[in-house]
C-alpha atoms as a PDB file:
ATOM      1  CA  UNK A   1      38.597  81.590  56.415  1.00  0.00           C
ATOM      2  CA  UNK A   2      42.665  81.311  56.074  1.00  0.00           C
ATOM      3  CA  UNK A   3      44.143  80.241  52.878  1.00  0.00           C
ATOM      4  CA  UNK A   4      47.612  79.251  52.538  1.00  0.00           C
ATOM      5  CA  UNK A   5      49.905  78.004  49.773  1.00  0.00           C
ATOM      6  CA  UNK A   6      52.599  76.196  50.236  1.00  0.00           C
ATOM      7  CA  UNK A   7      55.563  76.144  47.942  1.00  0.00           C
ATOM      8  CA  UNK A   8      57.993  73.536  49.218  1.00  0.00           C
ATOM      9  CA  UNK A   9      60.733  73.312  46.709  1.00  0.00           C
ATOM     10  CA  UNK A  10      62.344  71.473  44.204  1.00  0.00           C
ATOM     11  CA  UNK A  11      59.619  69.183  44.314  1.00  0.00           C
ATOM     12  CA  UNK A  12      57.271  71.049  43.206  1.00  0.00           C
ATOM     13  CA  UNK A  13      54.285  69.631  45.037  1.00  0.00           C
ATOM     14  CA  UNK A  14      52.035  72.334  46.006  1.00  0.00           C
ATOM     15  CA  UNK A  15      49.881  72.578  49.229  1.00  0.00           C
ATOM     16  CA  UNK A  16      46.774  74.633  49.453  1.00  0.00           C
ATOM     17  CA  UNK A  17      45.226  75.044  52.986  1.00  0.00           C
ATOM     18  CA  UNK A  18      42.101  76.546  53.783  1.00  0.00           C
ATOM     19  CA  UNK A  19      41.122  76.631  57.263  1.00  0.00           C
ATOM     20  CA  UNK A  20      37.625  78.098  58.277  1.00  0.00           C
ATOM     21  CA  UNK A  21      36.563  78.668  61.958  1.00  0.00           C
ATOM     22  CA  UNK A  22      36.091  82.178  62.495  1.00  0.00           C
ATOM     23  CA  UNK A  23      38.558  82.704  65.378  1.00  0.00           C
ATOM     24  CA  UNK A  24      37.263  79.568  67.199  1.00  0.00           C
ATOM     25  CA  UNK A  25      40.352  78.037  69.354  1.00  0.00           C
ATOM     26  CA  UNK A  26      38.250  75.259  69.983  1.00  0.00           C
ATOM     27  CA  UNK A  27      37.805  73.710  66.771  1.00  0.00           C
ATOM     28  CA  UNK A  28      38.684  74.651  62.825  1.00  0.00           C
ATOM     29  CA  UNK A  29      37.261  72.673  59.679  1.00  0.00           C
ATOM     30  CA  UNK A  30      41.243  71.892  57.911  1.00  0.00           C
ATOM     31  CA  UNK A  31      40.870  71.403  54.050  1.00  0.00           C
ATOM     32  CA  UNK A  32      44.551  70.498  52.621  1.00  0.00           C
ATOM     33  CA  UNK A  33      44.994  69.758  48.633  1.00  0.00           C
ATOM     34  CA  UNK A  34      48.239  68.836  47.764  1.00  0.00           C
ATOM     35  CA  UNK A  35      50.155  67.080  44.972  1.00  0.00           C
ATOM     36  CA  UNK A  36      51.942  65.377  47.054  1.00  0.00           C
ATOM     37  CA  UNK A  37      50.730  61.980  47.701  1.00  0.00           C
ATOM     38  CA  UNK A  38      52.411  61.609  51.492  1.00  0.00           C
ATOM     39  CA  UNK A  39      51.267  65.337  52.799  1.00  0.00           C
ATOM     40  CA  UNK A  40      47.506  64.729  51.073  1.00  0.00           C
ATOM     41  CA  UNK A  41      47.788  60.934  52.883  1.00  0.00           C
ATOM     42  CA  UNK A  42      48.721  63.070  56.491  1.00  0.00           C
ATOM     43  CA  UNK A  43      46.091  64.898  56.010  1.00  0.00           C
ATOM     44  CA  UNK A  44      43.327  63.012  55.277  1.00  0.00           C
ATOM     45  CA  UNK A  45      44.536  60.427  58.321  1.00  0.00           C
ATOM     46  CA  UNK A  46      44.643  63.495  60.175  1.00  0.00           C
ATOM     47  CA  UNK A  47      41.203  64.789  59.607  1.00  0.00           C
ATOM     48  CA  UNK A  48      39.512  67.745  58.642  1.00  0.00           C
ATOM     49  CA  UNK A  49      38.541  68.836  62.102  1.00  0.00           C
ATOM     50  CA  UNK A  50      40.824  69.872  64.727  1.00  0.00           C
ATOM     51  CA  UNK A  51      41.451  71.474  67.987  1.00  0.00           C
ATOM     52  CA  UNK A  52      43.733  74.579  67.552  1.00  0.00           C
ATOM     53  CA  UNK A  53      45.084  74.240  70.812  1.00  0.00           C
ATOM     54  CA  UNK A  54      46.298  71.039  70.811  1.00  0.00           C
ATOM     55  CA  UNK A  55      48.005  71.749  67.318  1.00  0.00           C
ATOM     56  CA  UNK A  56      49.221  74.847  67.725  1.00  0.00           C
ATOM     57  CA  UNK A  57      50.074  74.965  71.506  1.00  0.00           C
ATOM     58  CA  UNK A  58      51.714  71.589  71.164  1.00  0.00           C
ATOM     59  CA  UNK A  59      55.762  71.533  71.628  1.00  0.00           C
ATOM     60  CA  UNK A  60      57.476  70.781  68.391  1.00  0.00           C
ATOM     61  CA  UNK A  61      57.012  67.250  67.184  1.00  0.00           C
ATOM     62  CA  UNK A  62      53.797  66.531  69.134  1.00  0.00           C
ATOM     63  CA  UNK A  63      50.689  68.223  67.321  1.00  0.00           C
ATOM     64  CA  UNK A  64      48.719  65.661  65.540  1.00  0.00           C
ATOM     65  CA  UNK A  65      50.473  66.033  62.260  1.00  0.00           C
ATOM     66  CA  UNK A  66      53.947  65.202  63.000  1.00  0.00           C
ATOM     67  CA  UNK A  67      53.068  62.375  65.065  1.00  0.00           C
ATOM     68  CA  UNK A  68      51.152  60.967  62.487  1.00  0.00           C
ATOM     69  CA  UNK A  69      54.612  61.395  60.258  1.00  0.00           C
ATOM     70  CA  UNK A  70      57.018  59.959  62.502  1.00  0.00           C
ATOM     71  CA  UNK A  71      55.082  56.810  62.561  1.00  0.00           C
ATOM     72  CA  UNK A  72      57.584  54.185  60.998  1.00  0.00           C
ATOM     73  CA  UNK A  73      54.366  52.465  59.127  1.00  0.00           C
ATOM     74  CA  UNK A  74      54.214  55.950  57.280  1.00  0.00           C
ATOM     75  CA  UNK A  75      55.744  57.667  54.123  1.00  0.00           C
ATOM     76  CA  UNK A  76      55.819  60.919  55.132  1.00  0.00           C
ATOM     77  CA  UNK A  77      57.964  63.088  55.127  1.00  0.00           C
ATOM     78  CA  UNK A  78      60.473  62.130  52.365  1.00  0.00           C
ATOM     79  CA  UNK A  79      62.711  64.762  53.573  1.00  0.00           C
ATOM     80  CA  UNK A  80      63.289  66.535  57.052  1.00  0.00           C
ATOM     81  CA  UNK A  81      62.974  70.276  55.502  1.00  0.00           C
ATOM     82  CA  UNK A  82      59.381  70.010  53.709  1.00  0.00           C
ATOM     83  CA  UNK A  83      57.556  72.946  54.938  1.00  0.00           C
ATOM     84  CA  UNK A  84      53.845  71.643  54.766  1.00  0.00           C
ATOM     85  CA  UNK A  85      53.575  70.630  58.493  1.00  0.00           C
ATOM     86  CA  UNK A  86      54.610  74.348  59.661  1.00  0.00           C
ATOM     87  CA  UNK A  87      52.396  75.732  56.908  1.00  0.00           C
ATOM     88  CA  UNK A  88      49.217  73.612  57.912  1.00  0.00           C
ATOM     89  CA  UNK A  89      49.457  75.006  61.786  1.00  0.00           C
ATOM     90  CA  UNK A  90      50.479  78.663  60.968  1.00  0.00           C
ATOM     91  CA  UNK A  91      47.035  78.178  58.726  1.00  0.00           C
ATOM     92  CA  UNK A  92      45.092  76.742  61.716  1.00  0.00           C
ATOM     93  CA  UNK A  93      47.643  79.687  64.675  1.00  0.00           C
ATOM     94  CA  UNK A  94      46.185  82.522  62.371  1.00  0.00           C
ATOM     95  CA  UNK A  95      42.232  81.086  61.726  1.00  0.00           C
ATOM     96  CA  UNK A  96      41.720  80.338  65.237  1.00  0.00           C
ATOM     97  CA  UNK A  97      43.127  83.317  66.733  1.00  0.00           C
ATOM     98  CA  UNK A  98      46.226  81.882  68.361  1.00  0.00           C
ATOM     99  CA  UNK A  99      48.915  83.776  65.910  1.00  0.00           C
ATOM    100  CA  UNK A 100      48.856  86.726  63.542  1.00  0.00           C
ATOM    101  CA  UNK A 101      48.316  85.945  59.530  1.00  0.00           C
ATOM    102  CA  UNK A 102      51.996  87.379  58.781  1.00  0.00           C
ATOM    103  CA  UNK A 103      53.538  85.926  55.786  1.00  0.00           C
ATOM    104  CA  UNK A 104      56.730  83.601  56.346  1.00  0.00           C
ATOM    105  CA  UNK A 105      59.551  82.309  54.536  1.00  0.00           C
ATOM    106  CA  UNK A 106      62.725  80.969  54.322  1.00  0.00           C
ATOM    107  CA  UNK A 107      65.068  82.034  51.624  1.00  0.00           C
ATOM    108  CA  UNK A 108      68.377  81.853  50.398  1.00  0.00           C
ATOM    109  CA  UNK A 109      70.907  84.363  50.037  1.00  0.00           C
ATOM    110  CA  UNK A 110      73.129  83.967  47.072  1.00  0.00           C
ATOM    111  CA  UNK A 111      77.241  85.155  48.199  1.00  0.00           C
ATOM    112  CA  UNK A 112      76.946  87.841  46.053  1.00  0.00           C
ATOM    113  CA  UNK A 113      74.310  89.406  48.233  1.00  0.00           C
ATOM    114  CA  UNK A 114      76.517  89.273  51.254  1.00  0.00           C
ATOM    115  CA  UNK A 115      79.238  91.105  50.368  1.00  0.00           C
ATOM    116  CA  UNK A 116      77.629  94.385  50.270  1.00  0.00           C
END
């Protein structure tokens, strides 16, 4: 089993993700708690059972998950830059086999830091 937090940001809104398949790119059991109402909403339209390949092999935009939030009918997302999509299929790349647990991030630099 993979677990994952996800700390988006000045929101606030945490994301757990547990994934448990045992390596199996076939198939993964996807358990998502978050405190935000729109990414818990994808999820649980979503489902807690995917295929790994058709998430994770997908081009960008077309796995299950951000179909489901560029449907006009949905909420989500409420901005372009919330990580929890990325985090929810680097949870499913690294249970399933198809990517390497490595920790990501993106972080800002402050000026300061730049000039040596």
């Amino acid at each position: 089993m993979k677990k994952l937090i996800i700390e988006p940001g000045a929101c606030r809104f945490t994301t757990v993700v547990e994934v448990d398949g045992e390596g199996n790119k076939r198939k993964v059991n996807v358990k998502v708690d978050s405190l935000c109402p729109e990414v818990q909403a994808m999820a649980d339209a979503v489902g807690s059972e995917v295929n790994p390949i058709k998430v994770c092999l997908a081009k960008p935009g077309t796995d299950p998950y951000s179909r489901w939030a560029q449907d006009p009918e949905n909420k989500f997302p409420p901005h372009a830059s919330c990580p929890c999509i990325v985090g929810i299929i680097k949870a499913i790349e690294a249970e399933s086999g198809l990517g390497l647990p490595r920790p990501s991030s993106i972080c800002f630099v402050d000026e300061e830091d730049n000039n040596g």
